[in-house]
Protein backbone atom coordinates (compact mmCIF):
# COMPACT_ATOMS: atom_id res chain seq x y z
CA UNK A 1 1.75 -11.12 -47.68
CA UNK A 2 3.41 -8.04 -46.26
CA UNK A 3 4.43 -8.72 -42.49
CA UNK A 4 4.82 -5.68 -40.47
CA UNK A 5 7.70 -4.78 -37.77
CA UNK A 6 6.54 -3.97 -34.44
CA UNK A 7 6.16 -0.91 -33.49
CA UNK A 8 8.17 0.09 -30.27
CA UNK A 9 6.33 0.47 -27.35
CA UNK A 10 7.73 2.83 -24.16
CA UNK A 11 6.40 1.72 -20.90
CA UNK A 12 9.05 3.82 -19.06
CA UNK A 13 5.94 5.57 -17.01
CA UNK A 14 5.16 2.09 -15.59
CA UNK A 15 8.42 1.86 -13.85
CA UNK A 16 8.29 5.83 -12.96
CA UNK A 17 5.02 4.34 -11.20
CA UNK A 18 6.52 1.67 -9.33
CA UNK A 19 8.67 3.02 -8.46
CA UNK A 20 7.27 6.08 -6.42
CA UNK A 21 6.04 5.98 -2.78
CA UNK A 22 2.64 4.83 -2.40
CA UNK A 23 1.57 8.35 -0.53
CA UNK A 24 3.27 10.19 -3.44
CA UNK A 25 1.48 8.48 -6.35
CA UNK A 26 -1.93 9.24 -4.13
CA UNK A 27 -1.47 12.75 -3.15
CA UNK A 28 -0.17 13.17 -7.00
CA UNK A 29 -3.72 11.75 -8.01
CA UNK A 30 -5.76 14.15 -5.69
CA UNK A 31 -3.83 16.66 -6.96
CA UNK A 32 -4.62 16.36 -10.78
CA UNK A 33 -8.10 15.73 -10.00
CA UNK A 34 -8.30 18.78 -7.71
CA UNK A 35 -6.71 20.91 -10.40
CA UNK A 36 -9.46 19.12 -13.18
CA UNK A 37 -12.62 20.36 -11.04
CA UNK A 38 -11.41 24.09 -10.40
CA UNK A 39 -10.26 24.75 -13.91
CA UNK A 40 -14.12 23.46 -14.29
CA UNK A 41 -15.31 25.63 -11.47
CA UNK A 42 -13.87 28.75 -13.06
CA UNK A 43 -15.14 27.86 -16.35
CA UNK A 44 -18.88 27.23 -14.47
CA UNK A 45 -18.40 31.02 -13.20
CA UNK A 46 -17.43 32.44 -16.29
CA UNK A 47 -20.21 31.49 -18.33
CA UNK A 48 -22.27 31.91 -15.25
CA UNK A 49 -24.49 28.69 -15.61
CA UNK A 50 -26.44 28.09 -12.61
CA UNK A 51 -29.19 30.61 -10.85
CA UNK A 52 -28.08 34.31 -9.76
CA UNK A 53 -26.98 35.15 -6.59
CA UNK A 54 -24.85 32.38 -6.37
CA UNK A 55 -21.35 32.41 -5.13
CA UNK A 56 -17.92 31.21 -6.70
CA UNK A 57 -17.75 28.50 -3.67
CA UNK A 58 -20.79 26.95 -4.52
CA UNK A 59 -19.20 26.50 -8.47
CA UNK A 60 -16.28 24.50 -6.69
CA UNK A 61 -19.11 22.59 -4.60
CA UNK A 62 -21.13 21.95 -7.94
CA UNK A 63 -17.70 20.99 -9.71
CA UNK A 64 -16.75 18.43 -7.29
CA UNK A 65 -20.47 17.14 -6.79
CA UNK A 66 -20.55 16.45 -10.75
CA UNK A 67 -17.54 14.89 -11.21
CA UNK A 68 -18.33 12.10 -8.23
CA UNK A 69 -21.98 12.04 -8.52
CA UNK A 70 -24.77 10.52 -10.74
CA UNK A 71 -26.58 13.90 -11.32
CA UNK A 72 -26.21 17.31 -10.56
CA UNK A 73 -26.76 17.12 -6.68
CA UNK A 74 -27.77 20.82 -5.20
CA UNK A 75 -27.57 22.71 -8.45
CA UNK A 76 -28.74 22.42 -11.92
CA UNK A 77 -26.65 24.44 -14.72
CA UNK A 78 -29.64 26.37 -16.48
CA UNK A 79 -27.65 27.07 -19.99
CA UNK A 80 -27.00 25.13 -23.09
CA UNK A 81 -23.20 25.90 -22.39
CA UNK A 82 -23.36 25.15 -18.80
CA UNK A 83 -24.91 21.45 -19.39
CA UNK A 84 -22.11 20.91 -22.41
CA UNK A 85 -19.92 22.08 -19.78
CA UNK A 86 -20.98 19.10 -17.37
CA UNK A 87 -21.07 16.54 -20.47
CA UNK A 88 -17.45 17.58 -20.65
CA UNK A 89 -16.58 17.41 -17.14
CA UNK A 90 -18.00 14.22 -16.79
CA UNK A 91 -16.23 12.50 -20.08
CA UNK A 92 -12.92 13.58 -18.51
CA UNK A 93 -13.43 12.98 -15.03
CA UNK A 94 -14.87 9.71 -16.46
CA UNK A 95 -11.48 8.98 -17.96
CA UNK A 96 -9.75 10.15 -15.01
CA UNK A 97 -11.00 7.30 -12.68
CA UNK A 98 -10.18 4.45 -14.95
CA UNK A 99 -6.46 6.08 -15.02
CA UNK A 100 -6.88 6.42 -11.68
CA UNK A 101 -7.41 2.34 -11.31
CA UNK A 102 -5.00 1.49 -13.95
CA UNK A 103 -1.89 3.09 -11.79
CA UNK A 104 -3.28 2.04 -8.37
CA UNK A 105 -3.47 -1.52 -10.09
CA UNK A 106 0.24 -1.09 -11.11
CA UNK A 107 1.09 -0.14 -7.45
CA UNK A 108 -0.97 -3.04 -6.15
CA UNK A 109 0.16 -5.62 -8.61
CA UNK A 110 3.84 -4.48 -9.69
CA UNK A 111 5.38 -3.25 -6.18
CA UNK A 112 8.60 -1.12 -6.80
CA UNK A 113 11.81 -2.25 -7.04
CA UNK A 114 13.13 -2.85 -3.38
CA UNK A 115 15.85 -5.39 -4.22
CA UNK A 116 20.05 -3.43 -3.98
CA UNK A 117 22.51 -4.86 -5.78
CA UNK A 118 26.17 -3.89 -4.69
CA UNK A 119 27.54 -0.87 -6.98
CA UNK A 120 30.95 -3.72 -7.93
CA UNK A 121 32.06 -7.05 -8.14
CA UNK A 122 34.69 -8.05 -6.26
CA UNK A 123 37.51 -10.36 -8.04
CA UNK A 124 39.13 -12.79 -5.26
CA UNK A 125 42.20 -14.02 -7.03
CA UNK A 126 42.71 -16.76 -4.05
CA UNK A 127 40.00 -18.30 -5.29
CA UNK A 128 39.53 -17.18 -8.54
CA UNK A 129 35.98 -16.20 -8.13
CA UNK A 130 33.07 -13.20 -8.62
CA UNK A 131 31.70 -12.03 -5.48
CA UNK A 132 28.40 -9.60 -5.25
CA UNK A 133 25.95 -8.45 -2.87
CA UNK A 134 22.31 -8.03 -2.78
CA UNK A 135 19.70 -7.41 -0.15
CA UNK A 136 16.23 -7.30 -0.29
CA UNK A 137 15.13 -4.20 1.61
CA UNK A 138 11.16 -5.40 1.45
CA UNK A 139 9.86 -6.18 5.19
CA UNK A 140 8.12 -9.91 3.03
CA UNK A 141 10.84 -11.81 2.26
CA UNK A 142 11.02 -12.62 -1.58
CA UNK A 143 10.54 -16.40 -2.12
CA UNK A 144 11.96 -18.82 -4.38
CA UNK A 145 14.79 -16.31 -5.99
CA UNK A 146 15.96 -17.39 -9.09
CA UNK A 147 19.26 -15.61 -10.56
CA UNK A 148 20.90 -15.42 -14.04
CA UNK A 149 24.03 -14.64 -15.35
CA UNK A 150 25.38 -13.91 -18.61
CA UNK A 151 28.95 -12.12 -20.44
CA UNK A 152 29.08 -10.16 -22.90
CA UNK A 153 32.95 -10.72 -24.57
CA UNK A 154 34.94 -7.45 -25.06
CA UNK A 155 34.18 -6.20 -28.58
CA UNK A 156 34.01 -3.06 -30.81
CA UNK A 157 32.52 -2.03 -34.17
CA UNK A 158 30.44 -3.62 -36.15
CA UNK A 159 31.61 -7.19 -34.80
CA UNK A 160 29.01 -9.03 -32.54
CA UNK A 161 30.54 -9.92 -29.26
CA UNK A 162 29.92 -13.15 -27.85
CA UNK A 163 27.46 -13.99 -25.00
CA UNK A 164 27.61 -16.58 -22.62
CA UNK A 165 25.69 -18.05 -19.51
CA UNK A 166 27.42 -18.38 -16.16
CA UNK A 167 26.14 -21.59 -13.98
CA UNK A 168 25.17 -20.42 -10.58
CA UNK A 169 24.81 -23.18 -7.31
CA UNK A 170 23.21 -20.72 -4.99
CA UNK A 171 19.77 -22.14 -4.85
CA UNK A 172 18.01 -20.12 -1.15
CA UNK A 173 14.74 -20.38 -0.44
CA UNK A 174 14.16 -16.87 0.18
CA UNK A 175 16.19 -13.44 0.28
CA UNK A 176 15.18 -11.83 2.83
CA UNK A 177 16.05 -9.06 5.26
CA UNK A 178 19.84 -9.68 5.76
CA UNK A 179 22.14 -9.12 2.66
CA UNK A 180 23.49 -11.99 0.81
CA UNK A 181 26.83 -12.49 -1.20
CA UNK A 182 26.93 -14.62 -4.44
CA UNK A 183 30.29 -16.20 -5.25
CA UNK A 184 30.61 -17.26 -8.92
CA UNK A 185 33.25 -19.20 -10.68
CA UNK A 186 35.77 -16.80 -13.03
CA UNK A 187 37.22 -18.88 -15.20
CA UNK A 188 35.47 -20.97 -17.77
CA UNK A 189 37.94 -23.38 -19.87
CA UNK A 190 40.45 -20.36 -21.45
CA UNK A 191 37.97 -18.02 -20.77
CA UNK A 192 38.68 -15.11 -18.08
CA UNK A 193 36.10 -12.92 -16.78
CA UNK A 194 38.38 -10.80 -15.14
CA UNK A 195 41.00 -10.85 -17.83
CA UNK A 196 38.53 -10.01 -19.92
CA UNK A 197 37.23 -7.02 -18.22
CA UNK A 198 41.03 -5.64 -17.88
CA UNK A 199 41.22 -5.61 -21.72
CA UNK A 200 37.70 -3.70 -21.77
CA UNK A 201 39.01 -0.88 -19.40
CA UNK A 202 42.32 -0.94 -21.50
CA UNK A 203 40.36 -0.79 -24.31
CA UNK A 204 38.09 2.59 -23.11
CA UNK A 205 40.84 4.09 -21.64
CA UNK A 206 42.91 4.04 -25.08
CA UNK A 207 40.11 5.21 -27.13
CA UNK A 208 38.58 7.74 -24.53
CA UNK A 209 35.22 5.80 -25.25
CA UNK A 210 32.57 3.25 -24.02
CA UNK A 211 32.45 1.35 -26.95
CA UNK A 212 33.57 -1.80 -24.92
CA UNK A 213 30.43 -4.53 -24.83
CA UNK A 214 31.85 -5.89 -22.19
CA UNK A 215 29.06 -6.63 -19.74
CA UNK A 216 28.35 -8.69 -16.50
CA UNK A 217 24.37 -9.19 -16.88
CA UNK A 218 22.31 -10.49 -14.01
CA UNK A 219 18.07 -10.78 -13.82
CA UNK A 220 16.44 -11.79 -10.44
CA UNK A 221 13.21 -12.85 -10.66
CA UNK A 222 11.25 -14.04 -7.42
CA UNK A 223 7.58 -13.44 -5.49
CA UNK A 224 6.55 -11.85 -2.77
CA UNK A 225 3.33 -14.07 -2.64
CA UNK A 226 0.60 -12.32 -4.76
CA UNK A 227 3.30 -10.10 -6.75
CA UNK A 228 6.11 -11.46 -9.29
CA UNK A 229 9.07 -9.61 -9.48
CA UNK A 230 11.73 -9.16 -12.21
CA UNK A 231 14.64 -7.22 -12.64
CA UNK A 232 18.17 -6.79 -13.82
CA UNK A 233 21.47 -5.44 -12.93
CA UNK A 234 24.33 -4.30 -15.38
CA UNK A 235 28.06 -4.43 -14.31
CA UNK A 236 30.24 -2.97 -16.46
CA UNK A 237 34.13 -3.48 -17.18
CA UNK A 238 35.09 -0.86 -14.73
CA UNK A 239 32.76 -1.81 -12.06
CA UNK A 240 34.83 -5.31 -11.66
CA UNK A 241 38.04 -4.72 -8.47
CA UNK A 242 40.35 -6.91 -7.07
CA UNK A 243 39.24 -7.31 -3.09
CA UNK A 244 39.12 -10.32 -0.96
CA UNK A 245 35.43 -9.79 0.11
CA UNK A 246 32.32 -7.92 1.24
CA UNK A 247 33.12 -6.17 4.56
CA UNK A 248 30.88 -8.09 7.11
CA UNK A 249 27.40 -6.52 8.88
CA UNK A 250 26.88 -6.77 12.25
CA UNK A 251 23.31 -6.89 12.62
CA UNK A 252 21.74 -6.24 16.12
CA UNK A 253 19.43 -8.55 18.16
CA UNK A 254 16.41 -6.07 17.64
CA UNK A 255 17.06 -6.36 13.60
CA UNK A 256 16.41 -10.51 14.34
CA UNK A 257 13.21 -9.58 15.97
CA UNK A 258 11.91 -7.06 13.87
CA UNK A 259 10.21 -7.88 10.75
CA UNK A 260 10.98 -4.95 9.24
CA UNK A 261 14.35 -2.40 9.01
CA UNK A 262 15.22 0.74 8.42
CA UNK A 263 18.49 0.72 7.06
CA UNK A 264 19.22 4.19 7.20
CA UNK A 265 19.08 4.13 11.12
CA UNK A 266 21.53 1.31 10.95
CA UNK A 267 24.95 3.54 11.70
CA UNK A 268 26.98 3.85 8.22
CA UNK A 269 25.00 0.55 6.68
CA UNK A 270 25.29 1.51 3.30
CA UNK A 271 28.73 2.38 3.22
CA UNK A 272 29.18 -1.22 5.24
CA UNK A 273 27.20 -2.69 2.57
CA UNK A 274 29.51 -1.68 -0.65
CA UNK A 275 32.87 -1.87 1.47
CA UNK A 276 35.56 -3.78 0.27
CA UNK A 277 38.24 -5.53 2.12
CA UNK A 278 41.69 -5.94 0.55
């Protein structure tokens, strides 16, 4: 029996979704639909298919009514080519809606992606350990995070580079409106992450390439009560420096109170967020 390959499937338009601002993805919507029913209403006054004397306005009001509406409403088109017309209409304003539901169910269901990692990873030599950052800019904190590491080995060609897990003790409760830095151990038995990543940027520099595998992976996953969240982070060999740590955020007594930030009113927040101190 022949067995088949799956077939790759893009669902990059999902993420474009999620990714967009609620009041963009709806005035998008009413857009396209506003566009469907006046290419209709020209195409109504073209082929001129309800009673004389009637004016190009009352095509966009006979348009809109028979997209929505059960029935023609006010008007009735009096040709063979007008009611075709409406059959049409309606099929496509039919298919419209349910594409309409699908992406507002995406925006309900799969929220976008609200969780910042830091751009590096530091390298504390003092104590021989990874440090990151990560905030959850969501005003619901995101319960029960669970994180994962893994290395990719430096490797080139057609060799397969090695991948390994790193053990993380940072069980929170919740992430929430504050940022948070992960420490993780760098050595593993003979095994240097750093080290490792030196010989990756070594590597790329002497080449002129990016054909290093060298990667730090990380996936998050987490709810926010009703919605489950999943995502991942890629550091690569470059994106490792030597630092002592994250450069601490002074957080007001309003931010405490306040269930919700913005972070851009926070003076320079984002540059406080990836600093570095040496």
């Amino acid at each position: 029996m022949r067995k088949e390959y799956p077939k790759k499937t893009s669902l990059g338009w999902v993420s474009k979704i999620r990714n967009q601002h609620m009041a963009v993805v709806l005035a998008k919507m009413l857009c396209y639909y506003t566009i469907i029913n006046l290419i209709f209403s020209v195409l109504y006054y073209i082929f001129q298919v309800l009673a004389a004397e009637t004016s190009f306005f009352d095509y966009v009001y006979f348009s809109f009514v028979t997209s929505l509406a059960i029935g023609y409403g006010d008007f009735v088109p009096l040709t063979v080519l007008g009611k075709l017309l409406v059959i049409i209409h309606s099929g496509i304003t039919a298919v419209y809606f349910a594409l309409m539901i699908s992406i507002l169910s995406i925006k309900m269901l799969y929220p976008r992606n609200l969780i910042k990692f830091s751009r590096c990873i530091i390298y504390n030599s003092e104590t021989d350990t990874l440090i990151f950052r990560v905030i959850n800019t969501n005003k619901e904190p995101l319960i029960n995070p669970e994180l994962r590491i893994s290395v990719t080995e430096h490797n080139a060609g057609d060799s397969s580079p090695g991948v390994f897990s790193i053990t993380t003790d940072n069980n929170i409760t919740y992430l929430g409106k504050l940022d948070y830095s992960y420490s993780v151990k760098n050595t593993f038995g003979k095994f240097n992450v750093y080290e490792e990543a030196k010989k990756a940027v070594q590597f790329n520099k002497e080449t002129d390439s990016l054909e290093s595998r060298f990667r730090i992976n990380m996936s998050l996953t987490g709810s926010y009560g009703l919605n489950q969240i999943a995502l991942r982070k890629k550091y690569y060999a470059n994106e490792i420096i030597p630092g002592k740590c994250f450069k601490p955020i002074t957080y007001s007594k309003q931010v405490y109170i306040k269930k919700e930030i913005t972070y851009k009113k926070i003076k320079n927040f984002w540059e406080d967020f990836e600093a570095v101190e040496k």
